[in-house]
C-alpha atoms as a PDB file:
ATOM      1  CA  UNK A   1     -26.176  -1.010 -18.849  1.00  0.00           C
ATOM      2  CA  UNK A   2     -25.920  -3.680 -15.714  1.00  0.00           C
ATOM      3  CA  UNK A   3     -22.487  -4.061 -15.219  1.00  0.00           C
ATOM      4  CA  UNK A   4     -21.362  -7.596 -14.390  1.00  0.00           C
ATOM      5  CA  UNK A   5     -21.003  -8.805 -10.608  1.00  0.00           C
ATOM      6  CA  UNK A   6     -17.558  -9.231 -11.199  1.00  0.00           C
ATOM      7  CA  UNK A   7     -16.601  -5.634 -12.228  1.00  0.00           C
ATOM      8  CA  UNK A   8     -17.933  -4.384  -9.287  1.00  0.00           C
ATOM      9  CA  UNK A   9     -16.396  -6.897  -7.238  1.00  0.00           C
ATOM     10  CA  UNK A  10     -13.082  -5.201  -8.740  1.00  0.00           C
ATOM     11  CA  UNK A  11     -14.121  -1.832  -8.475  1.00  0.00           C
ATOM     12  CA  UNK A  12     -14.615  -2.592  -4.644  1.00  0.00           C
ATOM     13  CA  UNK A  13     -12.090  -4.030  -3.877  1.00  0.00           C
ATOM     14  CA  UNK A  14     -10.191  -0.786  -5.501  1.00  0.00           C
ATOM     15  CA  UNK A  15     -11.901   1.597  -3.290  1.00  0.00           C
ATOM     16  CA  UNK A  16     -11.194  -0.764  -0.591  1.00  0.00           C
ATOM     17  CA  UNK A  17      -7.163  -1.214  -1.469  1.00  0.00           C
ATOM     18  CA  UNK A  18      -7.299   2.638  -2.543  1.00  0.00           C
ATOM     19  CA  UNK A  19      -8.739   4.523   0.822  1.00  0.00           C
ATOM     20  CA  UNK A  20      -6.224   6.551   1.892  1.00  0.00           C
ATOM     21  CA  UNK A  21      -5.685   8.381  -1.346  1.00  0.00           C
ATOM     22  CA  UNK A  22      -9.494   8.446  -2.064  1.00  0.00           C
ATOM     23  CA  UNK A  23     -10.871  12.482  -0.697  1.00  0.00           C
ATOM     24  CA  UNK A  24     -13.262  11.396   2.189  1.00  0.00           C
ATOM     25  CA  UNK A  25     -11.348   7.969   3.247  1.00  0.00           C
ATOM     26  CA  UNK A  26     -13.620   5.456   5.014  1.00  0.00           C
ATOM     27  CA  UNK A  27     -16.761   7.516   5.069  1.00  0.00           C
ATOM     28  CA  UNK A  28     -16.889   7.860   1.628  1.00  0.00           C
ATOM     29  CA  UNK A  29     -16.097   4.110   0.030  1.00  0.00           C
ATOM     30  CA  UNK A  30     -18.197   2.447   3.007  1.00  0.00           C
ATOM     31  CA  UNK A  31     -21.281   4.074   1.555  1.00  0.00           C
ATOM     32  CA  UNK A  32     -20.416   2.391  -1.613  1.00  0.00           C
ATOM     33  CA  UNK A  33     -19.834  -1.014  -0.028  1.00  0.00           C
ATOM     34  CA  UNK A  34     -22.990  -1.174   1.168  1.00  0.00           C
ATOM     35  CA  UNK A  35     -25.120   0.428  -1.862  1.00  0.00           C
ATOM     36  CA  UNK A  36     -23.376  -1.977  -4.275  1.00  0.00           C
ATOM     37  CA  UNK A  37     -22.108  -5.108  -2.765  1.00  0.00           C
ATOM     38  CA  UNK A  38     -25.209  -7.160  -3.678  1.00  0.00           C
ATOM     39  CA  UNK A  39     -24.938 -11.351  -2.861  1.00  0.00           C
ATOM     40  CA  UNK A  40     -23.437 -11.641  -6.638  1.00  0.00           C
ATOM     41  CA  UNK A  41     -21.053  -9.472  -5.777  1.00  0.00           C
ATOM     42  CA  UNK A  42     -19.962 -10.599  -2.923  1.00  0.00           C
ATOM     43  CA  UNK A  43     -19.661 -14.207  -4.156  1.00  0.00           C
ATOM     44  CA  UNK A  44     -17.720 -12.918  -6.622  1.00  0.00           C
ATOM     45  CA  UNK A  45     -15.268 -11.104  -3.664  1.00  0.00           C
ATOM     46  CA  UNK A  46     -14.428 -14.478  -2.356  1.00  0.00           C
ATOM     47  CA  UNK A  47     -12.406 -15.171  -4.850  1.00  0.00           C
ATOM     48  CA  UNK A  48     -10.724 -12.076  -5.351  1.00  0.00           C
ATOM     49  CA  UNK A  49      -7.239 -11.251  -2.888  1.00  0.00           C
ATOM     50  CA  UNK A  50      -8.189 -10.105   0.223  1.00  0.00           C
ATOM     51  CA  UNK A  51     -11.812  -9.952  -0.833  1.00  0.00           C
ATOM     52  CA  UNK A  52     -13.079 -12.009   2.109  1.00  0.00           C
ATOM     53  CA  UNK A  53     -11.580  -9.542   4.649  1.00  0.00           C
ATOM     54  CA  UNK A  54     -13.749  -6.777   2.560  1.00  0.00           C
ATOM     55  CA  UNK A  55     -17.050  -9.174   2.576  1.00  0.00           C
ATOM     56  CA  UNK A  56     -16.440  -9.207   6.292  1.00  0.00           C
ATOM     57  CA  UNK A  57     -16.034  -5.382   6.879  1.00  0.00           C
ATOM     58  CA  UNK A  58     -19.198  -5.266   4.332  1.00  0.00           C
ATOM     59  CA  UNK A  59     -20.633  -7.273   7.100  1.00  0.00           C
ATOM     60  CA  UNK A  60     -19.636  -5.425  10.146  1.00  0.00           C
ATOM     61  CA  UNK A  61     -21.043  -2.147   8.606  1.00  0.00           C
ATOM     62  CA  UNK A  62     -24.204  -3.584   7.447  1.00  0.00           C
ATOM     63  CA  UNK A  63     -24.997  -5.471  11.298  1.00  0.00           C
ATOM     64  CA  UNK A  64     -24.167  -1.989  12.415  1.00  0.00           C
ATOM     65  CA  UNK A  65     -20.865  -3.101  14.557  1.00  0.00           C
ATOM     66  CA  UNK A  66     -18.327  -0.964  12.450  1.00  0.00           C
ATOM     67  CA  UNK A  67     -19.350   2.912  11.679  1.00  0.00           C
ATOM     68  CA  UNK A  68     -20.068   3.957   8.878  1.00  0.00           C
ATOM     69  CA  UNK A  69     -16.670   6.170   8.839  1.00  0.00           C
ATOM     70  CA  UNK A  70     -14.209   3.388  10.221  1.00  0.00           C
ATOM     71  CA  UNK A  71     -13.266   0.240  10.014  1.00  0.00           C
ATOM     72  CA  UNK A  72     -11.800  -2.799  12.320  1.00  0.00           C
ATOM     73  CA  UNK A  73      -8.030  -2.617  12.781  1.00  0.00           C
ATOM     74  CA  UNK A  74      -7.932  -6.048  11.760  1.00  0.00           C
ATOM     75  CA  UNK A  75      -9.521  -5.899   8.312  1.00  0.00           C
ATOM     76  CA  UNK A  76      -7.098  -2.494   7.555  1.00  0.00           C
ATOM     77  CA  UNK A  77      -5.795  -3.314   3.791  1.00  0.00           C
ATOM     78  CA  UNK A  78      -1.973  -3.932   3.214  1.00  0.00           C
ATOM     79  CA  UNK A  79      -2.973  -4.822   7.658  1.00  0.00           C
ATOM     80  CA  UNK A  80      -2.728  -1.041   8.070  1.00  0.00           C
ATOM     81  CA  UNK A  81       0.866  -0.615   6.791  1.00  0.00           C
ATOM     82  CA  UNK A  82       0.238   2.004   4.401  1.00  0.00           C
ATOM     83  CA  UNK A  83      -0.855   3.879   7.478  1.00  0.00           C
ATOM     84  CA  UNK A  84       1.461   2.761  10.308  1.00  0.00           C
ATOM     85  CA  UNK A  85       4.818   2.450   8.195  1.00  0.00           C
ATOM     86  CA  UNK A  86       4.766   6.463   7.448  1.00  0.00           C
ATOM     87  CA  UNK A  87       2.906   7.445  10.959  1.00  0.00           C
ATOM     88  CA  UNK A  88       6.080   6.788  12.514  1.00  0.00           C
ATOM     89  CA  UNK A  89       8.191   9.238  10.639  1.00  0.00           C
ATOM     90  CA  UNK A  90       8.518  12.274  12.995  1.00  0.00           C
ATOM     91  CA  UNK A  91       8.811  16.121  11.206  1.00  0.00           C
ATOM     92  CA  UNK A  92      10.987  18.649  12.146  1.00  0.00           C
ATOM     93  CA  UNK A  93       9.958  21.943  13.661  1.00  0.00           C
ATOM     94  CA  UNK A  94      11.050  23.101  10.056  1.00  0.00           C
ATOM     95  CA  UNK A  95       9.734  20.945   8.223  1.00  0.00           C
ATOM     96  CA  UNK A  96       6.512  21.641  10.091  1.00  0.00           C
ATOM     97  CA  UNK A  97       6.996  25.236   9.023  1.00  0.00           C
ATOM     98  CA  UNK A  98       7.583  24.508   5.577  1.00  0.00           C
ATOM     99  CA  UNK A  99       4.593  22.153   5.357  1.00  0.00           C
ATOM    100  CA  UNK A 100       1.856  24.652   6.922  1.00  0.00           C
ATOM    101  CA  UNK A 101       3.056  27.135   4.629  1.00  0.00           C
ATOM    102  CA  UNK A 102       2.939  25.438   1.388  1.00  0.00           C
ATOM    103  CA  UNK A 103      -0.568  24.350   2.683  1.00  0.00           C
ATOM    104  CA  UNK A 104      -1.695  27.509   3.402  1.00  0.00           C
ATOM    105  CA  UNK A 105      -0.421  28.512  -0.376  1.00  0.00           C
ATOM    106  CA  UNK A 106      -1.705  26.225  -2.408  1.00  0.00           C
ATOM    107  CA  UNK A 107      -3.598  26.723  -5.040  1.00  0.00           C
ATOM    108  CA  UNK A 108      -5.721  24.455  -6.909  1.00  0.00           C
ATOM    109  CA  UNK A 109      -4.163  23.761 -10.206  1.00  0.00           C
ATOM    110  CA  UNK A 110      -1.370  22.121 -11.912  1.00  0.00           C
ATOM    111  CA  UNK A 111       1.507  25.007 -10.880  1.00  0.00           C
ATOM    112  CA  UNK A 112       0.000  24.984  -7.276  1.00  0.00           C
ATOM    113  CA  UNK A 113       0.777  20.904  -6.795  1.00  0.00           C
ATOM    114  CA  UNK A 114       4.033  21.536  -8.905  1.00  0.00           C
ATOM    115  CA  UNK A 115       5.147  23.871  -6.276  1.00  0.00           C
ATOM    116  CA  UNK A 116       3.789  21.636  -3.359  1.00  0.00           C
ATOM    117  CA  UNK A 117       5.601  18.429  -4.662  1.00  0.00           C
ATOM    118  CA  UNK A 118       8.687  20.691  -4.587  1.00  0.00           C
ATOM    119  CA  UNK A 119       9.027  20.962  -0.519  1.00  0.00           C
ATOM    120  CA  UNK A 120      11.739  19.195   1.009  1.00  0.00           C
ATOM    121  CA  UNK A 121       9.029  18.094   3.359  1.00  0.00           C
ATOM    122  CA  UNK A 122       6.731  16.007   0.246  1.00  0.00           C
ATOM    123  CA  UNK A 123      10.314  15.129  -1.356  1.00  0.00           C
ATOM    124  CA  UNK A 124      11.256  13.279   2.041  1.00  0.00           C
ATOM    125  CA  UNK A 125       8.583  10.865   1.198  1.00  0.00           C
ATOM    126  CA  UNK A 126       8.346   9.759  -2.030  1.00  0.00           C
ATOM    127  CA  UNK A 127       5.744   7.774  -3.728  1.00  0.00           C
ATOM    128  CA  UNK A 128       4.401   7.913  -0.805  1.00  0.00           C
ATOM    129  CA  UNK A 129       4.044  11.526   0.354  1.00  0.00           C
ATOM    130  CA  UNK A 130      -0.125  11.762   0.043  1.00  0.00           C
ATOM    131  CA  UNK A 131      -0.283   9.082   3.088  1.00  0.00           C
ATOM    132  CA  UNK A 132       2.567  10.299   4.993  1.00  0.00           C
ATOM    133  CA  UNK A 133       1.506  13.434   4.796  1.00  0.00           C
ATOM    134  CA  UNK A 134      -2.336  12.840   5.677  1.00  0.00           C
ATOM    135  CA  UNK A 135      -0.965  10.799   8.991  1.00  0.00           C
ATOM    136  CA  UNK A 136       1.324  13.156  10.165  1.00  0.00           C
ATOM    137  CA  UNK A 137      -1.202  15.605  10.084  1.00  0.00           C
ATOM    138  CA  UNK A 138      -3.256  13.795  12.970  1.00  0.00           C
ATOM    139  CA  UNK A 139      -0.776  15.957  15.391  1.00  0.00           C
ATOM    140  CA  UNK A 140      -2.376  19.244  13.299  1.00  0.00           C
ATOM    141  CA  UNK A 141      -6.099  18.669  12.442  1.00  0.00           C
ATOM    142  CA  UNK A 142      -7.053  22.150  12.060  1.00  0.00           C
ATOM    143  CA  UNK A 143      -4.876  21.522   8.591  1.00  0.00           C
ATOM    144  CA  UNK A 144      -6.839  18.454   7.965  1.00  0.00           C
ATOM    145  CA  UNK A 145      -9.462  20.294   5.597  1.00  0.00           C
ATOM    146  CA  UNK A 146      -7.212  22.170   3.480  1.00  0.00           C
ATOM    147  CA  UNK A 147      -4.810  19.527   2.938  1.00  0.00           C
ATOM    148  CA  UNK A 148      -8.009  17.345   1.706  1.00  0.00           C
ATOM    149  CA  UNK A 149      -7.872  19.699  -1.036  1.00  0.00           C
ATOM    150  CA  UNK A 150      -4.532  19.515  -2.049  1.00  0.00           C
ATOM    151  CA  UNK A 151      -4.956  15.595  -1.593  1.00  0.00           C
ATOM    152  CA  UNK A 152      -8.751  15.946  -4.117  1.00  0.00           C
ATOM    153  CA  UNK A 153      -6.672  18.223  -6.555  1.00  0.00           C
ATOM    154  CA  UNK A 154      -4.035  15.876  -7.071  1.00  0.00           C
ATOM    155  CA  UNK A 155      -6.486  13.067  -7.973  1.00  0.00           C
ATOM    156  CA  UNK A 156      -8.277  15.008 -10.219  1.00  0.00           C
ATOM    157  CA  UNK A 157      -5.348  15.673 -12.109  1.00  0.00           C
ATOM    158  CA  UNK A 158      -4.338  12.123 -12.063  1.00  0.00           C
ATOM    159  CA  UNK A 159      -7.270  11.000 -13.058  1.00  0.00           C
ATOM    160  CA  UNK A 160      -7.430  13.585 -16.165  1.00  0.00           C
ATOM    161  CA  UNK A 161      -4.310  12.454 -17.671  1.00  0.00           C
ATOM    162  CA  UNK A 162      -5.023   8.519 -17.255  1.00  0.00           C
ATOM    163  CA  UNK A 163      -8.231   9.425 -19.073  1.00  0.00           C
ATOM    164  CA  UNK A 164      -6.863  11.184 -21.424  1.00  0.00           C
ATOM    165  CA  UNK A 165      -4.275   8.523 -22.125  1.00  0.00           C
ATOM    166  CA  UNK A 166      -7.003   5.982 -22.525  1.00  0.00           C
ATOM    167  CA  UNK A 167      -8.539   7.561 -25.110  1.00  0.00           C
ATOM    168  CA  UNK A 168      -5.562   8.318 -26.859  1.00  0.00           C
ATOM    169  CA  UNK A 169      -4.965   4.738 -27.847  1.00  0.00           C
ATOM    170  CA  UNK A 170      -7.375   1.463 -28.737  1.00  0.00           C
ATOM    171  CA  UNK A 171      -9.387  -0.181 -25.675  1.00  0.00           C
ATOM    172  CA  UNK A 172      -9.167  -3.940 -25.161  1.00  0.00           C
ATOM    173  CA  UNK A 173     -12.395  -4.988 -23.569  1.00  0.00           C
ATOM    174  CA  UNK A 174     -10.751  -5.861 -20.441  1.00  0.00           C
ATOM    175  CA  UNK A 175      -9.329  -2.260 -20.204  1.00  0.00           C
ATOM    176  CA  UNK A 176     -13.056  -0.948 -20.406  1.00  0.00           C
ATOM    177  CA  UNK A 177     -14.313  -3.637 -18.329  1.00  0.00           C
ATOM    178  CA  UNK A 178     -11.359  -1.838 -15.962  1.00  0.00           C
ATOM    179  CA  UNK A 179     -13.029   1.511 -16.973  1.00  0.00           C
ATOM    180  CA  UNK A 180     -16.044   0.719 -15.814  1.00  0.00           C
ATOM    181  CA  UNK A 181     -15.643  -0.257 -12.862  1.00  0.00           C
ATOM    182  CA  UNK A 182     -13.662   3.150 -12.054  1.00  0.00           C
ATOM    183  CA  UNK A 183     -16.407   5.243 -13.541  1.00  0.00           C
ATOM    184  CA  UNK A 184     -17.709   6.970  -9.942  1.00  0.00           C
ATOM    185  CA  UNK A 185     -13.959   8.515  -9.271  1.00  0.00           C
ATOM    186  CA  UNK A 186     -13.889  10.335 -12.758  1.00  0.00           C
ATOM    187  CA  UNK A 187     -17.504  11.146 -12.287  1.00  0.00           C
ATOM    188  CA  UNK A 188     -16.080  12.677  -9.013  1.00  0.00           C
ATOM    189  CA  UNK A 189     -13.096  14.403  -9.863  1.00  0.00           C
ATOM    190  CA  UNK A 190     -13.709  15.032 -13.649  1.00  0.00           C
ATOM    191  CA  UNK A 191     -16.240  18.031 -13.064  1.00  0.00           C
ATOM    192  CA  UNK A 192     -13.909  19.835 -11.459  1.00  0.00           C
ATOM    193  CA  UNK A 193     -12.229  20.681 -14.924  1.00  0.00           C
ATOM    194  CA  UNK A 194     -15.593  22.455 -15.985  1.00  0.00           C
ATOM    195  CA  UNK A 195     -16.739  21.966 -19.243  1.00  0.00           C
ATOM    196  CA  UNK A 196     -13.418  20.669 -20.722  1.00  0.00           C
ATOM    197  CA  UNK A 197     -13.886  17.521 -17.513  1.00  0.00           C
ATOM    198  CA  UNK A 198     -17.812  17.183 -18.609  1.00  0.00           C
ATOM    199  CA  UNK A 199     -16.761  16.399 -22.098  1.00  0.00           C
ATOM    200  CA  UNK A 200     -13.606  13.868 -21.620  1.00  0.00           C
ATOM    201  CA  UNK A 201     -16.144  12.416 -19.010  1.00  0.00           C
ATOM    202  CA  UNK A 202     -18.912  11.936 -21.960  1.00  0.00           C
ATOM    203  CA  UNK A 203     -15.834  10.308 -24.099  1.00  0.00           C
ATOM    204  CA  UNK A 204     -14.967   8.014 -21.087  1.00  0.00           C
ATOM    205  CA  UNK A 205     -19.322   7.088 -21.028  1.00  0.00           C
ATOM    206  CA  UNK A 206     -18.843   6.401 -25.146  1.00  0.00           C
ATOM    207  CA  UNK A 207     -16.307   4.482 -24.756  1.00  0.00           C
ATOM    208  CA  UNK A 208     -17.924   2.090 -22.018  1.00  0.00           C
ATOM    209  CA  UNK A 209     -21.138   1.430 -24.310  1.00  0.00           C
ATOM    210  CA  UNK A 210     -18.851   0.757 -27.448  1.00  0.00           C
ATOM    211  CA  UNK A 211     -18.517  -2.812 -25.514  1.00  0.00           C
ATOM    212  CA  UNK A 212     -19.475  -5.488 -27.441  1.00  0.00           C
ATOM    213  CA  UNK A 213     -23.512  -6.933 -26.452  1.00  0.00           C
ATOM    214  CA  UNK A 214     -22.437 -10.442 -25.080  1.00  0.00           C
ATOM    215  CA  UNK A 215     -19.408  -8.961 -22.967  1.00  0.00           C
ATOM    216  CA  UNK A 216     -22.422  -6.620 -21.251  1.00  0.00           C
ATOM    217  CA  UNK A 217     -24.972  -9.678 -20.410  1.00  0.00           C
ATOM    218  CA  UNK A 218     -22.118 -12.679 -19.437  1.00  0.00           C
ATOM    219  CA  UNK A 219     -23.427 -13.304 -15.964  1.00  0.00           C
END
């Protein structure tokens, strides 16, 4: 199935909104802007929000000015807030303590992010303790890696149980459309469930070619 220029156009401009909770951050989603962001696509981007700051980072990477694991300050999503705003919140010697400890202890599973989301150091931070987290750990890179998995496991778990809800109910065509578009994450993160992720994966691929012929083929 071709998917229309406009789903991807939505799906990349997810990745690009999404970054800092995606596992691999800019090296990762750049790849995919440039694979996928063909001149359809990226017609369909200028209309989108913020879309022509993505066609222009497309462009940067493409001519070679931006690398392939960065991007300009300038074209940052959100203008680098969801970076900057929790950068700025200092930890404690304590709270460094507590933090390098539940690292270090984590396990990858639904008990082990329980337990993590359960430090006084995540509570402090709310919705947002993923980025927070990830930024403050640019003073500690040596904890970089094994926070990455604490940061994969959580979206594989998120990502189960918004698949699983899916299914659970009727899709409207835009919902699939929606779907779609997200496939590559839950082709990421879904395997990591073994063969109990392979098979809600296959249900999530059913339910994409259940779409009706003429919603396929609209240009």
């Amino acid at each position: 199935m071709k998917a229309r220029a406009s789903t991807v156009a939505q799906k990349l401009l997810n990745l690009y909104r999404q970054e800092h909770v995606i596992f691999g951050g800019w090296a990762a989603v750049n790849q995919v802007f440039v694979d996928e962001a063909t001149p359809d696509v990226l017609r369909e981007l200028r209309d989108l929000p913020t879309g022509k700051n993505l066609i222009r980072h497309i462009e940067n990477l493409r001519s070679g000015k931006t690398p392939m694991d960065s991007i300009e300050r300038e074209l940052l999503p959100y203008g680098g807030m969801m970076t900057e705003t929790v950068a700025t919140v200092p930890l404690t010697p304590e709270e460094w303590q507590e933090l390098e400890q539940g690292i270090e202890n984590f396990t990858t599973d639904q008990d082990g992010l329980d337990k993590i989301q359960q430090l006084s150091v995540i509570k402090k931070f709310g919705d947002q303790w993923l980025v927070a987290i990830r930024s403050a750990l640019a003073q500690r890179p040596d904890l970089m890696d094994k926070w990455s998995i604490v940061n994969k496991t959580y979206r594989a778990y998120y990502l189960w149980k918004v698949a699983s809800d899916m299914l659970n109910q009727p899709l409207s065509e835009r919902a699939r459309a929606q779907l779609q578009a997200d496939m590559p994450e839950y082709e990421t993160y879904l395997p990591m469930f073994g063969d109990q992720g392979t098979e809600l994966l296959n249900h999530l691929r059913d339910a994409i070619t259940t779409m009706r012929p003429d919603d396929e083929t609209d240009a």
